[in-house]
N, C-alpha and C. Protein backbone atom coordinates (compact mmCIF):
# COMPACT_ATOMS: atom_id res chain seq x y z
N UNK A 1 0.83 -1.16 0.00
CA UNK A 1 0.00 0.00 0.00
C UNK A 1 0.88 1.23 0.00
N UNK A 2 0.43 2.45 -0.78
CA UNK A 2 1.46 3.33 -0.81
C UNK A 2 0.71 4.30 -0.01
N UNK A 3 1.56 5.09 0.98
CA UNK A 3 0.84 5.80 1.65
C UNK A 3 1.29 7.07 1.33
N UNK A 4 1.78 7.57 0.23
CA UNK A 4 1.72 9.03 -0.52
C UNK A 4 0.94 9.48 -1.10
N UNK A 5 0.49 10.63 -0.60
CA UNK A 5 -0.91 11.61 -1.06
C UNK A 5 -0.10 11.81 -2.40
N UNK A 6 -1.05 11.98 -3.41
CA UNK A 6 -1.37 12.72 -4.33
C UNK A 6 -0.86 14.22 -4.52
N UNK A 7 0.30 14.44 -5.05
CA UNK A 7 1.30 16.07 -5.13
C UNK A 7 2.02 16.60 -4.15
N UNK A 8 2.32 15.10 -2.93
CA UNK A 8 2.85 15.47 -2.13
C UNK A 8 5.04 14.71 -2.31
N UNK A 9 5.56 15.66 -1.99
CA UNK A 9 6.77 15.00 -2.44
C UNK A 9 7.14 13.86 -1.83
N UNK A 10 8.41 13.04 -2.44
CA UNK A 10 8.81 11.73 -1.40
C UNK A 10 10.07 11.90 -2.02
N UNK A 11 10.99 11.03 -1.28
CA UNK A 11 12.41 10.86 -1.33
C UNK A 11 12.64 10.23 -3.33
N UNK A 12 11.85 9.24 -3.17
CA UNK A 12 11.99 8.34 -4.37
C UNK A 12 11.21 9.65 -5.45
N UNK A 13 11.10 10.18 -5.65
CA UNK A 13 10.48 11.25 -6.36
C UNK A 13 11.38 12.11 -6.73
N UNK A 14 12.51 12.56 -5.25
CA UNK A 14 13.69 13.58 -5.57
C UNK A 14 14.16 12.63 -6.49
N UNK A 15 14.97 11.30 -5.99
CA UNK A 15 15.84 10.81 -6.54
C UNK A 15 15.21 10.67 -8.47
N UNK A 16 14.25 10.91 -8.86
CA UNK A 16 13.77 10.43 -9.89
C UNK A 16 14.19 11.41 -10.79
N UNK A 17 13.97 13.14 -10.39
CA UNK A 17 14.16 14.23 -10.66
C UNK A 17 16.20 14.85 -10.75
N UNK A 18 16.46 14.81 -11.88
CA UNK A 18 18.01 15.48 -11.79
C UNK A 18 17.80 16.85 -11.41
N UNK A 19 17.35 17.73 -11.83
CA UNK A 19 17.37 19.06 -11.70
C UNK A 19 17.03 19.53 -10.07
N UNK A 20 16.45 18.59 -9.46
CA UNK A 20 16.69 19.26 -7.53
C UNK A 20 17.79 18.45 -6.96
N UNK A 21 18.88 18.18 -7.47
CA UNK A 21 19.75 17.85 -6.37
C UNK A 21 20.70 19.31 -5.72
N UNK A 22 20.68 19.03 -4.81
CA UNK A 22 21.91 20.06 -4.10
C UNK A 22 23.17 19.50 -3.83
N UNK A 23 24.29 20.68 -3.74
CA UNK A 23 25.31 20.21 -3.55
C UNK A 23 25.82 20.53 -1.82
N UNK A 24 26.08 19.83 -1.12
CA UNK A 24 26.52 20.07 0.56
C UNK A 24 27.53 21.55 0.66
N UNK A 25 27.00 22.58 1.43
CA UNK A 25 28.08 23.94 1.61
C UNK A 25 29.36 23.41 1.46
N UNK A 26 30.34 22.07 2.07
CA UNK A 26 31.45 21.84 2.07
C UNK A 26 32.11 21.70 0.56
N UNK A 27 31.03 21.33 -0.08
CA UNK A 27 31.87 21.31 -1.47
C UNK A 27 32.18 22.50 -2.04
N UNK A 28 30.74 23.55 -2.07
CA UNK A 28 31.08 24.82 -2.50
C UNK A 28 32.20 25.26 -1.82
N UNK A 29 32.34 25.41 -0.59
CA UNK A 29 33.57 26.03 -0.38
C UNK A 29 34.82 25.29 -0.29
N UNK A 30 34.82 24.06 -0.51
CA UNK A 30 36.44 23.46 -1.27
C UNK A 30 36.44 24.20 -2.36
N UNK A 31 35.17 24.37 -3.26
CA UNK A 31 35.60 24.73 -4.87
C UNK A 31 35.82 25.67 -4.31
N UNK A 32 35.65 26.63 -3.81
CA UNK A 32 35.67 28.05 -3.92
C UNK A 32 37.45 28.19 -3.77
N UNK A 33 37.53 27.74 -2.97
CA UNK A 33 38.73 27.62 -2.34
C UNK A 33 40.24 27.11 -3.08
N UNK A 34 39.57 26.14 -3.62
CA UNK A 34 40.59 25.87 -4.52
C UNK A 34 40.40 26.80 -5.96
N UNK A 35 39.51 27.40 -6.19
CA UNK A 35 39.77 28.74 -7.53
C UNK A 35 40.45 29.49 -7.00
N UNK A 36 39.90 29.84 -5.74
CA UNK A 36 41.36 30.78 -5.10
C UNK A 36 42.63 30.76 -5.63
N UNK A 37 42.89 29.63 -5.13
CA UNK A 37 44.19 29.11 -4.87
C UNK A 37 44.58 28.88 -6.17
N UNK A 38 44.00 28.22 -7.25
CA UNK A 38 44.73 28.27 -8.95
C UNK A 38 44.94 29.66 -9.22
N UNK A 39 44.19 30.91 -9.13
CA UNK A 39 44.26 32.23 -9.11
C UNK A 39 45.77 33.01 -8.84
N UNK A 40 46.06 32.37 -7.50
CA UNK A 40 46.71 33.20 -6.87
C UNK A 40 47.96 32.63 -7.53
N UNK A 41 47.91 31.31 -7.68
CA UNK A 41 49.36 30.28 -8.67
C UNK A 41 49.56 31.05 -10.00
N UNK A 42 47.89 31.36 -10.68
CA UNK A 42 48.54 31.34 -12.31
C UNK A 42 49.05 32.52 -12.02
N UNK A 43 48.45 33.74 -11.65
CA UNK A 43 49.18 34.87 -11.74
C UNK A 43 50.73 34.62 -11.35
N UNK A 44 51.15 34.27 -10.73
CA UNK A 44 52.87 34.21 -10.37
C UNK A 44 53.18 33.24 -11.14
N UNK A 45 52.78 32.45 -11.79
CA UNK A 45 53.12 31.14 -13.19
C UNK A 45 53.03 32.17 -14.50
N UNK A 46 51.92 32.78 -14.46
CA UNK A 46 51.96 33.57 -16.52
C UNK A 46 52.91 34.30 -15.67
N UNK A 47 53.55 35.54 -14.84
CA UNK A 47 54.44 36.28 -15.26
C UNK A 47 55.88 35.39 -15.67
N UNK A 48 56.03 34.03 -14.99
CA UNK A 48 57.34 33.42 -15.30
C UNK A 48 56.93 33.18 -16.67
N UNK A 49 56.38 32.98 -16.73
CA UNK A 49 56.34 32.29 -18.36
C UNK A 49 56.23 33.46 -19.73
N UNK A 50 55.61 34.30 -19.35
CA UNK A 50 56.23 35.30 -20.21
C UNK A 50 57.18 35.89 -20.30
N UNK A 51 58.21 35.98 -19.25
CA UNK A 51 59.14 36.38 -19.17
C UNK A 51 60.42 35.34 -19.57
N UNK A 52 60.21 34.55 -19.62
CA UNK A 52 60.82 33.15 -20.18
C UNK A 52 60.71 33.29 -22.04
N UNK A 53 59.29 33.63 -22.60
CA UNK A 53 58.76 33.53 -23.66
C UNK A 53 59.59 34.95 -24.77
N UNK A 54 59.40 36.16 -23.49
CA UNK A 54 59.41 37.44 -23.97
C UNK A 54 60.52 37.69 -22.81
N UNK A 55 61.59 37.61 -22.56
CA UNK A 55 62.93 38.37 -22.00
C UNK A 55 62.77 40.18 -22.46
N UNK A 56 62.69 40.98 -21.38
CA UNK A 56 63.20 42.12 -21.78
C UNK A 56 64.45 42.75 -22.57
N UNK A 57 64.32 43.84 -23.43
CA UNK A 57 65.22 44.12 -24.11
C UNK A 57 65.97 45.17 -23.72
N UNK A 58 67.14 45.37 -23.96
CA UNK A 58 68.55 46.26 -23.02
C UNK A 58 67.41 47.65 -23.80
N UNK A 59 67.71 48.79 -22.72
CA UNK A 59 67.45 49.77 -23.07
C UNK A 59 67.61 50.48 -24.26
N UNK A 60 67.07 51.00 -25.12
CA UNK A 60 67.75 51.50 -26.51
C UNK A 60 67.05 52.55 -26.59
N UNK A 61 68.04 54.46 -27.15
CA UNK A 61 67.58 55.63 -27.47
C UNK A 61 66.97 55.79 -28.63
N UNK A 62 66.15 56.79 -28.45
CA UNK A 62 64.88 57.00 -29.60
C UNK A 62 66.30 57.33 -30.90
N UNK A 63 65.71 57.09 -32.21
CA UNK A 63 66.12 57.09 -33.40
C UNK A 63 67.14 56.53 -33.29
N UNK A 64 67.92 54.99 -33.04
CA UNK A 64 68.82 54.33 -33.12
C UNK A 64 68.42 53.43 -34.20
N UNK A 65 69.27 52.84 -35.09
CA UNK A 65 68.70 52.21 -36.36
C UNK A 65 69.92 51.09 -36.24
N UNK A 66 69.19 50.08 -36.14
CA UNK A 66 69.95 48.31 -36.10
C UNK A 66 70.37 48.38 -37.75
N UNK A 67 71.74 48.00 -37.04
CA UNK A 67 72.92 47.56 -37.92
C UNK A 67 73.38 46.29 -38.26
N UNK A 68 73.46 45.32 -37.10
CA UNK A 68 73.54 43.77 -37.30
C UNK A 68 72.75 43.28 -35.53
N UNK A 69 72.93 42.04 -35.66
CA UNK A 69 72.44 41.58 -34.76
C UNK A 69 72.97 39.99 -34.84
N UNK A 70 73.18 39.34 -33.42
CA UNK A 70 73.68 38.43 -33.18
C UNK A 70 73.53 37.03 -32.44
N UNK A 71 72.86 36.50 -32.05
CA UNK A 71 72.35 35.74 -31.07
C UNK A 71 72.78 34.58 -31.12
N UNK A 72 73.50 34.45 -29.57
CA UNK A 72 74.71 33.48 -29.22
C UNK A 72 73.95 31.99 -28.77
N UNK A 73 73.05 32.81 -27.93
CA UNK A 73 72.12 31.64 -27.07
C UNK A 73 70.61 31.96 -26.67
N UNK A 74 69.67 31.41 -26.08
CA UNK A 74 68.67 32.54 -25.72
C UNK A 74 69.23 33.06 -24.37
N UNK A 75 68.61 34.22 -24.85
CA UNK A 75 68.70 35.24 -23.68
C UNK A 75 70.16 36.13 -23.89
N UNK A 76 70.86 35.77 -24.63
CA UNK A 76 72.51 36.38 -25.13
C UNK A 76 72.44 36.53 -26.53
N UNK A 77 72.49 37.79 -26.93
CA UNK A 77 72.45 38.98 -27.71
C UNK A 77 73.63 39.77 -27.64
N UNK A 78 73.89 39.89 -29.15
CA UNK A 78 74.80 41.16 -29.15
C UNK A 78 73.73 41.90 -30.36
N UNK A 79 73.97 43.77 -30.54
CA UNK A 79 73.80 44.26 -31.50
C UNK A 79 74.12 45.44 -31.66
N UNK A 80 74.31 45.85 -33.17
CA UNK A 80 75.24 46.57 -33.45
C UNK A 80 74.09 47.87 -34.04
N UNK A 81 74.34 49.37 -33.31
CA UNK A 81 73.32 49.88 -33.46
C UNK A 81 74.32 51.44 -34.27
N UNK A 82 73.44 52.56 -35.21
CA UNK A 82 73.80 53.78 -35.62
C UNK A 82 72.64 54.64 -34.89
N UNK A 83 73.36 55.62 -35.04
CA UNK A 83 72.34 57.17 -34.24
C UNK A 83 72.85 58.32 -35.02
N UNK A 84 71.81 59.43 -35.03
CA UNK A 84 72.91 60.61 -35.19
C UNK A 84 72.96 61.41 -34.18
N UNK A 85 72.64 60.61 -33.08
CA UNK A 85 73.21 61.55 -31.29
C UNK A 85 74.74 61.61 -31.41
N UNK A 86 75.14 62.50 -30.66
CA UNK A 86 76.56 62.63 -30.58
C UNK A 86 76.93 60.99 -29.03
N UNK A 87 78.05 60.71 -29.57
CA UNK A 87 78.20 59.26 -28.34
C UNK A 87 78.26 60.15 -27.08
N UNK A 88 78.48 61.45 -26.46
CA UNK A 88 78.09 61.65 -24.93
C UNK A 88 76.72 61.65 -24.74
N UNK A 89 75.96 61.87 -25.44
CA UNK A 89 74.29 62.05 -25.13
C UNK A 89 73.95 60.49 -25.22
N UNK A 90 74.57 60.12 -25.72
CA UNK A 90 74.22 58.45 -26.20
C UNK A 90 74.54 57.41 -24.69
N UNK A 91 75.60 58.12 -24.24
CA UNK A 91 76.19 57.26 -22.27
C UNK A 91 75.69 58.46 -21.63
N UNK A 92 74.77 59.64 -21.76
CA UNK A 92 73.99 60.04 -21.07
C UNK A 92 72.86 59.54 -20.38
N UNK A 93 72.03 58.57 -21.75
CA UNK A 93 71.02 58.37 -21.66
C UNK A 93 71.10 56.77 -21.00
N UNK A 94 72.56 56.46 -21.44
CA UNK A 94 72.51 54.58 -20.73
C UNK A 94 72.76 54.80 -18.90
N UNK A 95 73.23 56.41 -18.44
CA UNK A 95 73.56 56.38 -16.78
C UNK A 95 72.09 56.70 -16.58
N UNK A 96 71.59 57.40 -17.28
CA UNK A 96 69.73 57.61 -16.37
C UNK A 96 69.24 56.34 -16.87
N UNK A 97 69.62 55.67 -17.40
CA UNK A 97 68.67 54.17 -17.29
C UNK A 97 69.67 53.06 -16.47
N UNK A 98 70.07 53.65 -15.46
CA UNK A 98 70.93 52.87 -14.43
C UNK A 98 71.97 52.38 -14.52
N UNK A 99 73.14 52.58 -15.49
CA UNK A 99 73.83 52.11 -15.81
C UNK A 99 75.39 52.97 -15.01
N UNK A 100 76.14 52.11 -15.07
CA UNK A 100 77.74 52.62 -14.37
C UNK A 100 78.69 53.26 -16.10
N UNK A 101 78.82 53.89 -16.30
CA UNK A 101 79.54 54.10 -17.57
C UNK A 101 80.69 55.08 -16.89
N UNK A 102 82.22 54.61 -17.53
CA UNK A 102 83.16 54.66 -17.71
C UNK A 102 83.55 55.55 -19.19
N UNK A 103 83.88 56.94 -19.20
CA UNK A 103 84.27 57.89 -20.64
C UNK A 103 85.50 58.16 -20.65
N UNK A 104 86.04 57.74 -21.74
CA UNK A 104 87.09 58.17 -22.33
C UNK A 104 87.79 59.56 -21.85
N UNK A 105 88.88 59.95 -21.41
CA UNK A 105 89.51 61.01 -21.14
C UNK A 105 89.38 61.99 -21.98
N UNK A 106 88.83 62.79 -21.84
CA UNK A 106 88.68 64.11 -22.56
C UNK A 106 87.83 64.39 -23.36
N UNK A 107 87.11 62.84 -23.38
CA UNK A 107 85.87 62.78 -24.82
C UNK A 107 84.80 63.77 -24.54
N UNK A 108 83.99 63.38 -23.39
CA UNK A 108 82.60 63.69 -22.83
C UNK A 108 83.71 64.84 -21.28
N UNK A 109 82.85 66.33 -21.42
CA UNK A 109 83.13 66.87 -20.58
C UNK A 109 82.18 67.12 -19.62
N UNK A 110 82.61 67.62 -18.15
CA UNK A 110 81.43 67.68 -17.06
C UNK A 110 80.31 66.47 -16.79
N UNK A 111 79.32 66.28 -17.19
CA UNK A 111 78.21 65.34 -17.00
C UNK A 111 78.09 64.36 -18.06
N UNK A 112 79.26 64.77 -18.68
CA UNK A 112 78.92 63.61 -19.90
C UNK A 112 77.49 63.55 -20.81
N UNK A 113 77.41 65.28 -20.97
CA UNK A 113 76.10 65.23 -21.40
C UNK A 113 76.36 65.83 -22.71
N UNK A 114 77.80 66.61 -23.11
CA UNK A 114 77.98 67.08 -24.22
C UNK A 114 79.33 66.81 -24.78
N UNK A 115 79.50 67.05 -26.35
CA UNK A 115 80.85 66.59 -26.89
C UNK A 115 81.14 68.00 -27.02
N UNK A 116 81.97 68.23 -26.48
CA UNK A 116 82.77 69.93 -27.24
C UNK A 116 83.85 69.12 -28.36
N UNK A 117 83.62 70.47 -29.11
CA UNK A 117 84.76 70.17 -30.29
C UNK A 117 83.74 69.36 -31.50
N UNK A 118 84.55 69.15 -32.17
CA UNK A 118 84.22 68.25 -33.62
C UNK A 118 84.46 66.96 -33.47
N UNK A 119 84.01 66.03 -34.17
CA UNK A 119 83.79 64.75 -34.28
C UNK A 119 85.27 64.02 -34.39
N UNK A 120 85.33 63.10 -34.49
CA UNK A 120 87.04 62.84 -34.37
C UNK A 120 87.21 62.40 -35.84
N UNK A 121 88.02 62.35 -36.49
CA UNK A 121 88.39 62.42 -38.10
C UNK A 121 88.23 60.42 -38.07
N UNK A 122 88.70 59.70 -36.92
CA UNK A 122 88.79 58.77 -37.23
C UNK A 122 87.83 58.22 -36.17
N UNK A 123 87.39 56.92 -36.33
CA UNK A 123 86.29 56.27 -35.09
C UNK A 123 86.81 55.55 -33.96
N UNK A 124 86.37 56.21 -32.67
CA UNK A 124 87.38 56.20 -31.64
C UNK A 124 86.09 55.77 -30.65
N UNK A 125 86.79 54.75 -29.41
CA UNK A 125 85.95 54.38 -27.98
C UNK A 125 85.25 55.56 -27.21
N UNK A 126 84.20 56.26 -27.01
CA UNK A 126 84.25 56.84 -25.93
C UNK A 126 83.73 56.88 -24.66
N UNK A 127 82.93 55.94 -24.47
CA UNK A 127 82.31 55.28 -23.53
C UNK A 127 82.03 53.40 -23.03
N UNK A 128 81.81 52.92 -22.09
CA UNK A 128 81.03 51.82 -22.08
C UNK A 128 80.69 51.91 -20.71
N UNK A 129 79.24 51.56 -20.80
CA UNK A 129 78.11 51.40 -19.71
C UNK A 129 77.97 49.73 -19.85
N UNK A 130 77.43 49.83 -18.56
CA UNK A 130 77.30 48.36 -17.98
C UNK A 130 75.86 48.67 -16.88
N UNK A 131 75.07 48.00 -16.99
CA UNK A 131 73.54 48.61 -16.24
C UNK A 131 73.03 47.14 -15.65
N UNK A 132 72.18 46.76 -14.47
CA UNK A 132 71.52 45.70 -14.38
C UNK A 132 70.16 45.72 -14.19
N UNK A 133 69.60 44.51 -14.39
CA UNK A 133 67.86 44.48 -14.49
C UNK A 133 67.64 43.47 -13.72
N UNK A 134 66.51 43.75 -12.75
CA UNK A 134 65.66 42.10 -12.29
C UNK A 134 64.78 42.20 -12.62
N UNK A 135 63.48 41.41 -13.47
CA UNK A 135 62.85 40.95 -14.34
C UNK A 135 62.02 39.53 -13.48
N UNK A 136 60.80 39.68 -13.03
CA UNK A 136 60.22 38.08 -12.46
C UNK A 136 60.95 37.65 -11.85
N UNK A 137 61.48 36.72 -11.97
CA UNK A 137 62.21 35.76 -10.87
C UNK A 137 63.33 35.92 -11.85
N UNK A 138 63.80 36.28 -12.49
CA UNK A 138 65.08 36.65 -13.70
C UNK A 138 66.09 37.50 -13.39
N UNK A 139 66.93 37.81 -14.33
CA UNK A 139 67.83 39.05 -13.98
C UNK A 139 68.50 39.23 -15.59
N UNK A 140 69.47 40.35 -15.83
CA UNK A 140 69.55 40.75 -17.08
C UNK A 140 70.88 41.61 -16.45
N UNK A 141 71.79 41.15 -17.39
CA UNK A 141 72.70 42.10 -17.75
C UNK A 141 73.29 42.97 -18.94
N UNK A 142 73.14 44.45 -18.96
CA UNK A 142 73.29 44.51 -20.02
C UNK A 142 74.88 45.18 -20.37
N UNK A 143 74.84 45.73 -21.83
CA UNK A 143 76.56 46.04 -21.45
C UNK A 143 77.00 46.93 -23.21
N UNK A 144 77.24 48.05 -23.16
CA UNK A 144 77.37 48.68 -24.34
C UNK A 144 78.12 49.63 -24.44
N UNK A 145 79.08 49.54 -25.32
CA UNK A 145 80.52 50.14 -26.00
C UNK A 145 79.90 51.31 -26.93
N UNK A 146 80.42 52.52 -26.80
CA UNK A 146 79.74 53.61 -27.50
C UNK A 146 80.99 54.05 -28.36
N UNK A 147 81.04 54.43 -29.77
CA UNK A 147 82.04 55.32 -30.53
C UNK A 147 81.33 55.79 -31.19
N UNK A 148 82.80 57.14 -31.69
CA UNK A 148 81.87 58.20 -32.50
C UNK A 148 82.80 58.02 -33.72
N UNK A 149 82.81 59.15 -34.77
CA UNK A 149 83.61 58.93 -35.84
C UNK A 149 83.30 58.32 -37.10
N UNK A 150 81.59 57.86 -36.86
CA UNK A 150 81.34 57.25 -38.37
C UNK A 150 80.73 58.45 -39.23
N UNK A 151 81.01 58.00 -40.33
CA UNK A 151 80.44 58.72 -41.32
C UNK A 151 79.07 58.22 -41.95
N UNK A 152 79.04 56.74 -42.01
CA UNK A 152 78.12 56.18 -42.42
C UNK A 152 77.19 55.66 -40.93
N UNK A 153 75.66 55.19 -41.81
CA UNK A 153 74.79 54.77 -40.61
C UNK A 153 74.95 55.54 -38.94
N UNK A 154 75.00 57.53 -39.23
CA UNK A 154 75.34 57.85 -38.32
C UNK A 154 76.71 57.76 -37.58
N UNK A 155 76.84 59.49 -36.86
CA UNK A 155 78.29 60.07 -36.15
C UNK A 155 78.39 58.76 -35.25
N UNK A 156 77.38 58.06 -35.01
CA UNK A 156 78.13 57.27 -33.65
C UNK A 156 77.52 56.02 -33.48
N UNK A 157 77.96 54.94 -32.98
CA UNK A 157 77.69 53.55 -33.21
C UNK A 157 77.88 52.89 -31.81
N UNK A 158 77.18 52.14 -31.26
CA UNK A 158 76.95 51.57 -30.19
C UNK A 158 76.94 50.11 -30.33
N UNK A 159 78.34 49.59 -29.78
CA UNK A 159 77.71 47.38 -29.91
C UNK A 159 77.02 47.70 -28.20
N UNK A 160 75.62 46.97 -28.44
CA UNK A 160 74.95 46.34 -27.16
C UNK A 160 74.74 44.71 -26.89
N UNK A 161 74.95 44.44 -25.73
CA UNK A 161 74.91 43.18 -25.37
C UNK A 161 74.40 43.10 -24.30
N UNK A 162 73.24 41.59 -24.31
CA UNK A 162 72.89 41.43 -23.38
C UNK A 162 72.98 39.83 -22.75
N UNK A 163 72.73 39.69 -21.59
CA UNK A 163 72.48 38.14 -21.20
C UNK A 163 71.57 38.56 -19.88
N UNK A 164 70.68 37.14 -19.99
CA UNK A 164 69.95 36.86 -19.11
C UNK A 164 70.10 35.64 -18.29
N UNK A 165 70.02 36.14 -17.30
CA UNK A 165 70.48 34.98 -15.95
C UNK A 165 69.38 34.25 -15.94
N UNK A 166 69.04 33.09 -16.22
CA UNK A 166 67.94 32.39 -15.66
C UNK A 166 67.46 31.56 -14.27
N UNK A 167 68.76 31.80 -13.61
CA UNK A 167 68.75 31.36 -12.15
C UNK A 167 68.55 32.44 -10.91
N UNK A 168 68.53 33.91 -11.67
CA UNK A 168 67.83 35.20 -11.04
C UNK A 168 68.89 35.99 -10.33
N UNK A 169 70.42 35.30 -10.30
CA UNK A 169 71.72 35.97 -9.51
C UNK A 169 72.09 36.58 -10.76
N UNK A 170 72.82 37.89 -10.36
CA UNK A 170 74.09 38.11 -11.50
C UNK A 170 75.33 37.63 -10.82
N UNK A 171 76.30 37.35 -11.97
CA UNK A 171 77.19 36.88 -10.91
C UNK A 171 78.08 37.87 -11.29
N UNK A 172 79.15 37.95 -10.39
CA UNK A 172 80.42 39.32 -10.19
C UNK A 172 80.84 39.64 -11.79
N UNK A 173 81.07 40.79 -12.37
CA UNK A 173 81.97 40.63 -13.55
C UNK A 173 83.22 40.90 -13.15
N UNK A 174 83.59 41.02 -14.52
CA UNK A 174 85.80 41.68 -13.76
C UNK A 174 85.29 43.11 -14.18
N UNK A 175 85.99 44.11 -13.20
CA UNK A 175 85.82 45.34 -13.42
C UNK A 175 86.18 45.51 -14.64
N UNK A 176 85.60 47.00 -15.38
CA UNK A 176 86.04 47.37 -16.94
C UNK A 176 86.35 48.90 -16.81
């Protein structure tokens, strides 16, 4: 004998029905909990990985025009760049982007922000900067030799080089 009224619910009735099951609060908040937690991973996972994908590039001044280019390994770069900045404005612009630069005696006067005199008849050293970067869990060294004296592809020519540490130390160089 069944003793269920007529439009009244029963257990065997839920179970018959997919669309009323519930799920217990504990699950919602494991899920919840664990989206959290993938959230808080990918963000600190995509920046490694783009930065792995896409390495930053050594600083470079407006109107510099690539000359050659070289690539040893990933992340190690050399390249060979023209300007028509004079080379002190050129290791001007590599010390405000953090760099240690070392000028030639007599080349660059005061701040190393101007060349007095005329260009040199022949193409001569007058700078090299050396600058560092940390990048994600990365690091970057960069490193660029400045002369002036060309006639072609621009008064002044810059080799830049870079490497990227993938273990996030730089390690000591030999002084230059």
């Amino acid at each position: 004998m069944n003793t269920n009224k007529p439009g009244s619910p029963s257990s065997a009735d839920d179970a018959a029905r997919p669309g009323r099951r519930f799920l217990p609060w504990q699950v919602i908040l494991l899920g919840g909990a664990a989206l959290a937690l993938a959230v808080l991973i990918g963000t600190q996972v995509i920046g490694v990985l783009y930065s792995i994908i896409a390495p930053p590039s050594p600083p470079l001044p407006e109107g510099a025009r690539l000359l050659s280019h070289t690539g040893f390994d990933y992340g190690v770069d050399d390249w060979l760049y023209g300007t028509d900045e004079r080379a002190c404005t050129v290791a001007r612009f590599y010390q405000e982007q953090g760099g240690v630069c070392r000028v030639s005696v007599g080349d660059c006067e005061g701040d190393s922000s101007m060349r007095l005199g005329p260009a040199p008849a022949e193409p001569q050293n007058v700078a090299r900067c050396v600058g560092e970067v940390y990048f994600s869990i990365f690091a970057m060294r960069w490193e660029v030799t400045i002369a002036s004296g060309y006639e072609k592809d621009g008064q002044t020519r810059f080799s830049l080089s870079r490497e990227v540490f993938w273990t996030g130390s730089i390690p000591p160089r030999p002084e230059f």
